[in-house]
N, C-alpha and C. Protein backbone atom coordinates (compact mmCIF):
# COMPACT_ATOMS: atom_id res chain seq x y z
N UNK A 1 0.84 -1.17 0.00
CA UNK A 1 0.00 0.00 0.00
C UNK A 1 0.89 1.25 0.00
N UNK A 2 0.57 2.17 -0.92
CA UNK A 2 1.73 3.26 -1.22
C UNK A 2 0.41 4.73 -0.87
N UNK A 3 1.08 5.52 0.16
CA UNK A 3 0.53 6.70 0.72
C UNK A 3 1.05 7.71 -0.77
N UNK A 4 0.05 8.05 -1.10
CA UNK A 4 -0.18 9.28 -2.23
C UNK A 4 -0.05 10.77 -1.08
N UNK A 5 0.41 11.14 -1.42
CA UNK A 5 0.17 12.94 -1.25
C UNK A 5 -1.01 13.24 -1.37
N UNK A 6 -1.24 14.28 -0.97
CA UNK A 6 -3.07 15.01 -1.07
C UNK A 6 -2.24 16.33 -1.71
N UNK A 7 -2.65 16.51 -3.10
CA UNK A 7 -1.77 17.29 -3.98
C UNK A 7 -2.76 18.78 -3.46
N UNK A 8 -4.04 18.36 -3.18
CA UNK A 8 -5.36 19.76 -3.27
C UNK A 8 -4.49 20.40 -1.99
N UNK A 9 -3.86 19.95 -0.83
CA UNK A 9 -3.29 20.96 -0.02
C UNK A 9 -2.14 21.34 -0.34
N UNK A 10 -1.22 21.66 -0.98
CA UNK A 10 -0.29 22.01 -2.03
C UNK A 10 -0.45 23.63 -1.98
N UNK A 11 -0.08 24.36 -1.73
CA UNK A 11 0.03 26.12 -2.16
C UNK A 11 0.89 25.78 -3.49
N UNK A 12 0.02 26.27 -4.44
CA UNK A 12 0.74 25.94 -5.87
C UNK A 12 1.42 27.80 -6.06
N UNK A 13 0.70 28.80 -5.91
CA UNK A 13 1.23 29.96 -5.64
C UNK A 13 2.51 30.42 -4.91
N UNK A 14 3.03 29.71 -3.83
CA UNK A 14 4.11 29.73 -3.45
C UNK A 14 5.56 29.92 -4.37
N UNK A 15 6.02 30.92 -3.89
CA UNK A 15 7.12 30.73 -4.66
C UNK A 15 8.54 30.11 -3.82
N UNK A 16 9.36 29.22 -4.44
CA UNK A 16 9.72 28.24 -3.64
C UNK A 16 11.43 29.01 -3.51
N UNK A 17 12.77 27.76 -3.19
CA UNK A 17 13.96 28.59 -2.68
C UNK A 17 14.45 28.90 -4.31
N UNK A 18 13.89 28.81 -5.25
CA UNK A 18 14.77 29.23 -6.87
C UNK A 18 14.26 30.11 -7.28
N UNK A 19 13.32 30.70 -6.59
CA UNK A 19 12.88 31.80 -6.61
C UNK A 19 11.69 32.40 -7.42
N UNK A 20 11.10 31.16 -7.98
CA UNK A 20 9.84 30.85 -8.66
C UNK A 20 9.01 29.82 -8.04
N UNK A 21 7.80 30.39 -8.65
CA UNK A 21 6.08 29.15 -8.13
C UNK A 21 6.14 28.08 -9.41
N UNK A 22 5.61 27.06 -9.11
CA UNK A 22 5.36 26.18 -10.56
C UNK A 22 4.61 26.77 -12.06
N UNK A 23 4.04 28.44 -11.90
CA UNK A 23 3.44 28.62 -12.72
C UNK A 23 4.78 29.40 -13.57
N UNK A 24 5.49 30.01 -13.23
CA UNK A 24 6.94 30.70 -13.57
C UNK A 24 7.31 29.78 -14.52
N UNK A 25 7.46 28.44 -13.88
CA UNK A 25 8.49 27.29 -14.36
C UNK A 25 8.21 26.32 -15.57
N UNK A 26 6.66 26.80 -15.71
CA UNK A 26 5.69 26.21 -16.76
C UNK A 26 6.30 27.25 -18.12
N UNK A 27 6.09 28.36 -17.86
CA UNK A 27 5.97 29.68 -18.45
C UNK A 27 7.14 29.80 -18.87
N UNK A 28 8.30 29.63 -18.24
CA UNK A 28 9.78 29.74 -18.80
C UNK A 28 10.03 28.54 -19.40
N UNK A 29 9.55 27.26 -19.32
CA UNK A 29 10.33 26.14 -19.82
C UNK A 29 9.25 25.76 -20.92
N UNK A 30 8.15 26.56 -21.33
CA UNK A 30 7.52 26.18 -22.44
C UNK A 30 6.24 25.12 -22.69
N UNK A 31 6.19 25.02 -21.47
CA UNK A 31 5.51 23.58 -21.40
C UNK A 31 3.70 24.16 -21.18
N UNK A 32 2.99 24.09 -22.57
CA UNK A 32 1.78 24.27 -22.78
C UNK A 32 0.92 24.04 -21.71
N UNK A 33 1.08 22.36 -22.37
CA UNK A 33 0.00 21.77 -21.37
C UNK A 33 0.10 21.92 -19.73
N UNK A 34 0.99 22.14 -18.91
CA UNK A 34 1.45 22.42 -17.90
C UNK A 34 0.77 23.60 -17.89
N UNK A 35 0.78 25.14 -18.48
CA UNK A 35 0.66 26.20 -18.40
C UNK A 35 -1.20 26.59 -18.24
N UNK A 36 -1.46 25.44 -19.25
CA UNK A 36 -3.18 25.45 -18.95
C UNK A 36 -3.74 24.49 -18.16
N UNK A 37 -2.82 23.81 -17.41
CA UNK A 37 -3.80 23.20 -16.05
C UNK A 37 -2.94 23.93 -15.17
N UNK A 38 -2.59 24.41 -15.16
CA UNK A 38 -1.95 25.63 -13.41
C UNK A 38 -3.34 26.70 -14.17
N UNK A 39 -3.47 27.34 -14.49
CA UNK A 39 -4.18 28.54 -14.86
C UNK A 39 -5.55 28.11 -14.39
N UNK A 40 -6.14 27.41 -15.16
CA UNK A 40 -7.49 26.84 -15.34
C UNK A 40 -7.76 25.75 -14.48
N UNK A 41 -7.21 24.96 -14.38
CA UNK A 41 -7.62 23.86 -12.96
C UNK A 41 -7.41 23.86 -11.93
N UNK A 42 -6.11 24.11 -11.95
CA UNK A 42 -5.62 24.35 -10.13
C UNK A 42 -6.15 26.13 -9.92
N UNK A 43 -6.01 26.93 -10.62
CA UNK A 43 -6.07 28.18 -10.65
C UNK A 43 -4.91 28.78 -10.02
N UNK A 44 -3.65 28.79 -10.71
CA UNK A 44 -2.69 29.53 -9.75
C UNK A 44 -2.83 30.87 -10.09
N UNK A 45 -2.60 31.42 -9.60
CA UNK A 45 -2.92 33.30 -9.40
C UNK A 45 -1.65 33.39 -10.46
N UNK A 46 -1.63 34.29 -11.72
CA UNK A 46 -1.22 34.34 -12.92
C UNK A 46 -0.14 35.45 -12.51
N UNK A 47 -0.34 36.70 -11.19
CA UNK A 47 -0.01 37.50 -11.11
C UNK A 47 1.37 37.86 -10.31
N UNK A 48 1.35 36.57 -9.50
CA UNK A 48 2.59 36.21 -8.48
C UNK A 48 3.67 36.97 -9.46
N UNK A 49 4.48 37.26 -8.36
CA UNK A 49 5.63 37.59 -8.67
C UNK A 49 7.20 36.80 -7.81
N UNK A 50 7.81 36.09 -9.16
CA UNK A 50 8.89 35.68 -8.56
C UNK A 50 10.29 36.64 -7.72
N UNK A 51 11.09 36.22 -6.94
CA UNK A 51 11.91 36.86 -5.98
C UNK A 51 12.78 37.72 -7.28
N UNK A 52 13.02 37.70 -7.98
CA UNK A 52 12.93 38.75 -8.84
C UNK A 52 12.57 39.63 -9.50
N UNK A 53 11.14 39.72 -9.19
CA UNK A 53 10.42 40.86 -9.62
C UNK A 53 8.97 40.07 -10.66
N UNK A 54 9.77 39.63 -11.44
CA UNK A 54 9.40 39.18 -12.72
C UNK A 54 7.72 37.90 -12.64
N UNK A 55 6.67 38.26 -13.27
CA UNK A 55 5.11 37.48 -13.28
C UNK A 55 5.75 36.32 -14.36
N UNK A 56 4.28 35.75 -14.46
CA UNK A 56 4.97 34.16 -15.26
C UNK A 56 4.77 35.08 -16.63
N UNK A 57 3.44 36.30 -17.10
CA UNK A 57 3.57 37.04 -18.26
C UNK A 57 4.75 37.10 -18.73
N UNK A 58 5.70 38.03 -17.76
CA UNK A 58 6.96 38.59 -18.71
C UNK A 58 7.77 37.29 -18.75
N UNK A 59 7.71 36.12 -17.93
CA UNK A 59 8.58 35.13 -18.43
C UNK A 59 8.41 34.54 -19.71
N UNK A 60 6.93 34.49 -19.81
CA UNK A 60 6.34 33.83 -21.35
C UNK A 60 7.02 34.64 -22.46
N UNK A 61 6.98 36.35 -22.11
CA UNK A 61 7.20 37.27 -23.00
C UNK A 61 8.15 36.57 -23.44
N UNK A 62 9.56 36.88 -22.43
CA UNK A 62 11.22 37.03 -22.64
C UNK A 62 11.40 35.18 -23.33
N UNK A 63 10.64 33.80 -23.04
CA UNK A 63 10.66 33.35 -23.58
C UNK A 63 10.31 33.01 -24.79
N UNK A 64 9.15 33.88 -25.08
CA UNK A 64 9.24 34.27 -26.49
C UNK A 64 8.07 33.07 -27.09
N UNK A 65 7.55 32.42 -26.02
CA UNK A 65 6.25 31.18 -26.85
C UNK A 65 4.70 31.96 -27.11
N UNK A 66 4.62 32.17 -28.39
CA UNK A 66 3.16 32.81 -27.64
C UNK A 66 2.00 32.22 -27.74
N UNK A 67 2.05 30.71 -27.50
CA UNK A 67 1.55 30.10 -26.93
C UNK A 67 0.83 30.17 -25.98
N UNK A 68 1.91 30.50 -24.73
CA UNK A 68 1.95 30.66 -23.57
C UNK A 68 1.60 32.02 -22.80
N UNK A 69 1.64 33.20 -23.98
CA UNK A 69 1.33 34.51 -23.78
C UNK A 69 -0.23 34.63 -24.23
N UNK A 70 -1.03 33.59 -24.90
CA UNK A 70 -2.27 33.52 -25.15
C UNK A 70 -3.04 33.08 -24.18
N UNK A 71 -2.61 31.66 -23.67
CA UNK A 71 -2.90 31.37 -22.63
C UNK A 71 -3.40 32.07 -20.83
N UNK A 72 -2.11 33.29 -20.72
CA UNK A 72 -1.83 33.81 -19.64
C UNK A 72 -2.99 35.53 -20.34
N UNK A 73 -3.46 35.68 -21.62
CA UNK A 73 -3.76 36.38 -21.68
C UNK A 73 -5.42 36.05 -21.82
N UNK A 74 -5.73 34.98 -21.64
CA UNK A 74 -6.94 34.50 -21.79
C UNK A 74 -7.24 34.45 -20.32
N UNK A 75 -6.62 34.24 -19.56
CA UNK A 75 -6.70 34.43 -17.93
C UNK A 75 -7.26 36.04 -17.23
N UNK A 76 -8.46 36.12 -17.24
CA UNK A 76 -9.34 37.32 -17.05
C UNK A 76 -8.44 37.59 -15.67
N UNK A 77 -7.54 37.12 -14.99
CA UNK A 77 -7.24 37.36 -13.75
C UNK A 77 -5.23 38.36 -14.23
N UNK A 78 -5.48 37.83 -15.38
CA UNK A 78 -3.89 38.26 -15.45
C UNK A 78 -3.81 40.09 -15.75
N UNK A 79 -2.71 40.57 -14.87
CA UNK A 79 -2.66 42.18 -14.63
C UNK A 79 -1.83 42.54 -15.49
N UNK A 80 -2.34 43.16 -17.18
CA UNK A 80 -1.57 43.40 -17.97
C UNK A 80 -0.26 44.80 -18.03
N UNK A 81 -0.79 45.47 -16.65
CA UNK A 81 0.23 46.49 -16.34
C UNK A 81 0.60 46.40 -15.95
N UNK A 82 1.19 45.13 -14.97
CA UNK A 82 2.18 44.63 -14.44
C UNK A 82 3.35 45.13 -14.94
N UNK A 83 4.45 45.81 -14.19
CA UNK A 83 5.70 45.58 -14.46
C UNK A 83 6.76 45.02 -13.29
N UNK A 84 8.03 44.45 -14.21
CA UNK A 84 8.93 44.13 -13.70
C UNK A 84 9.67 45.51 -13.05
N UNK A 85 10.59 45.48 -11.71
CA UNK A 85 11.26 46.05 -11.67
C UNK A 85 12.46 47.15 -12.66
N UNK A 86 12.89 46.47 -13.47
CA UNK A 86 13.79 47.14 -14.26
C UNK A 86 13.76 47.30 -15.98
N UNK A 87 12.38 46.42 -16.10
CA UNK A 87 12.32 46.23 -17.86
C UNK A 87 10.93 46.58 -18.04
N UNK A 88 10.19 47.03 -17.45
CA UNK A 88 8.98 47.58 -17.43
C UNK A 88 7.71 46.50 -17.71
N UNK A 89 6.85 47.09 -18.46
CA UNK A 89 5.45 45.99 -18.46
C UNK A 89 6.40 45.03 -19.55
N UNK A 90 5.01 44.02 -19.50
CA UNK A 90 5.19 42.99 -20.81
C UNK A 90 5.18 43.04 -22.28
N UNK A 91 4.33 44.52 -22.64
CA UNK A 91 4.84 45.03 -24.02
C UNK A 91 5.80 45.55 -24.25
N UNK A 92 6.80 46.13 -23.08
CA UNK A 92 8.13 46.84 -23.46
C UNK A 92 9.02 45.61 -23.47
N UNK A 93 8.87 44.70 -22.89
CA UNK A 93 10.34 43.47 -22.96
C UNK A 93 9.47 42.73 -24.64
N UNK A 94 8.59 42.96 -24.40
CA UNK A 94 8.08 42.17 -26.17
C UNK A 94 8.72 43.02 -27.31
N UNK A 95 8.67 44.62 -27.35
CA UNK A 95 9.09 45.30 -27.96
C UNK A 95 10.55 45.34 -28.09
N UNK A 96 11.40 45.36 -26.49
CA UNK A 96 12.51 45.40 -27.11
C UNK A 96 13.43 44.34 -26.99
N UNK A 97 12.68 43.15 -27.02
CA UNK A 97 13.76 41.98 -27.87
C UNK A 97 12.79 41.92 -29.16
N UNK A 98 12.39 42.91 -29.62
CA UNK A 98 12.11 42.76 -31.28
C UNK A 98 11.20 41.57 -31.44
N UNK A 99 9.84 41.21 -30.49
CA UNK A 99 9.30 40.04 -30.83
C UNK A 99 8.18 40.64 -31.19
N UNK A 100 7.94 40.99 -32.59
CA UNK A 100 6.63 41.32 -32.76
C UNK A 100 5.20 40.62 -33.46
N UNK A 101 5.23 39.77 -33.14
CA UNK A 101 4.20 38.63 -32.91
C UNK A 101 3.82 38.85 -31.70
N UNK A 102 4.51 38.78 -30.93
CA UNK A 102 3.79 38.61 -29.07
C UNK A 102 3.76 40.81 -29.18
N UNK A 103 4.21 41.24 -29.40
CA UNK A 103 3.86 43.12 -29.41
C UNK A 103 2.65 43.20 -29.92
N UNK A 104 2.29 42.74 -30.98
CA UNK A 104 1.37 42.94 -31.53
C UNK A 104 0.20 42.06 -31.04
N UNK A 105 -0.10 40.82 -30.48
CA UNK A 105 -0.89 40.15 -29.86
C UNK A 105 -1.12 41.14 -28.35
N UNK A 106 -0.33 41.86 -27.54
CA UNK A 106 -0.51 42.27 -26.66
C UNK A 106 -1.05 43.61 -26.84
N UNK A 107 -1.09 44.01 -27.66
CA UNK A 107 -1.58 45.19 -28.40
C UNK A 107 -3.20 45.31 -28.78
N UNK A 108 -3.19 43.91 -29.26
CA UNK A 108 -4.73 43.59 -29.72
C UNK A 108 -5.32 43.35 -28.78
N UNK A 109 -4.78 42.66 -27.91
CA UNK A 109 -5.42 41.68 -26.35
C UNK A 109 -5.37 43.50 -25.34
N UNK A 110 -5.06 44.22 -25.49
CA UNK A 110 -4.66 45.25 -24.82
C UNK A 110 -4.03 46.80 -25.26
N UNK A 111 -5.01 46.88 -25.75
CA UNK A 111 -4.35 48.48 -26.25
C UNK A 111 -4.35 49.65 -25.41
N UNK A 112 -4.96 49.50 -24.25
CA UNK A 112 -4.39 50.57 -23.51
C UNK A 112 -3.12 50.16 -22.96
N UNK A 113 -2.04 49.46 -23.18
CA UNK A 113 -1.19 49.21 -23.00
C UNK A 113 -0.27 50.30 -23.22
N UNK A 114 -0.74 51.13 -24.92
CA UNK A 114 0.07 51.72 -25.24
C UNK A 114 -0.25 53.36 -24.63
N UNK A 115 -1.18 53.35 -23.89
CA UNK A 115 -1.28 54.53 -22.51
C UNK A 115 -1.13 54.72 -21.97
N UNK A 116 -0.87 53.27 -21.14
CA UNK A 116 -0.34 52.96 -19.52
C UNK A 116 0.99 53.65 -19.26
N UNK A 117 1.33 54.53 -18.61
CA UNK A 117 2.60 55.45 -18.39
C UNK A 117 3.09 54.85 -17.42
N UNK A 118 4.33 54.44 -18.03
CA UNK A 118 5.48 53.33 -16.73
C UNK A 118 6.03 54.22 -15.86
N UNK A 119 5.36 54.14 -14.66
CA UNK A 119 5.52 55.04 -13.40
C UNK A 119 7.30 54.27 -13.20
């Protein structure tokens, strides 16, 4: 007889000692299907911020899947004015690594984006 974990008491929001939550780690390493059962089933809060500043958004951004930036943008919970500490919201790191597929999706998904004044 093998004792299972009770996964439902789990803080999936937590961000752990690497300095990311499992939704970060979905989001940076690409992994779809991962990215839409944290969002949608477990519901991890989209908005966390890892010990660097940085939401699982701008990780999707800087990774560049936009996949994963559809996903996180289909999430009525996700805060598109979010910014990082030092690289601003998620349309300025889309803009300036030149990814304009994900600029322009964030644009459509969000055009007051291009109002929002980066305090």
């Amino acid at each position: 007889m093998t004792n299972k974990p009770n996964t439902s008491d789990l803080d999936l929001n937590m961000v752990g000692s690497s300095g990311f939550n499992c939704l970060h780690a979905a989001c940076g390493s690409g992994n779809i299907e991962m990215t839409e059962y944290l969002l949608f089933k477990r519901m991890v809060n989209p908005n966390t911020l890892g010990k660097d500043g940085w939401s699982p958004l701008e990780i999707a951004v800087q990774t560049g899947i936009i996949e994963i930036v559809q996903l996180l943008l289909k999430d009525n919970r996700s805060n598109l004015k979010q910014k990082t500490s030092s690289h601003g919201s998620a349309l300025h790191l889309a803009a300036s690594a030149g990814n304009f597929k994900i600029t322009n999706l964030l644009l459509l998904e969000a055009p007051f984006l291009l109002m929002h004044k980066n305090d």
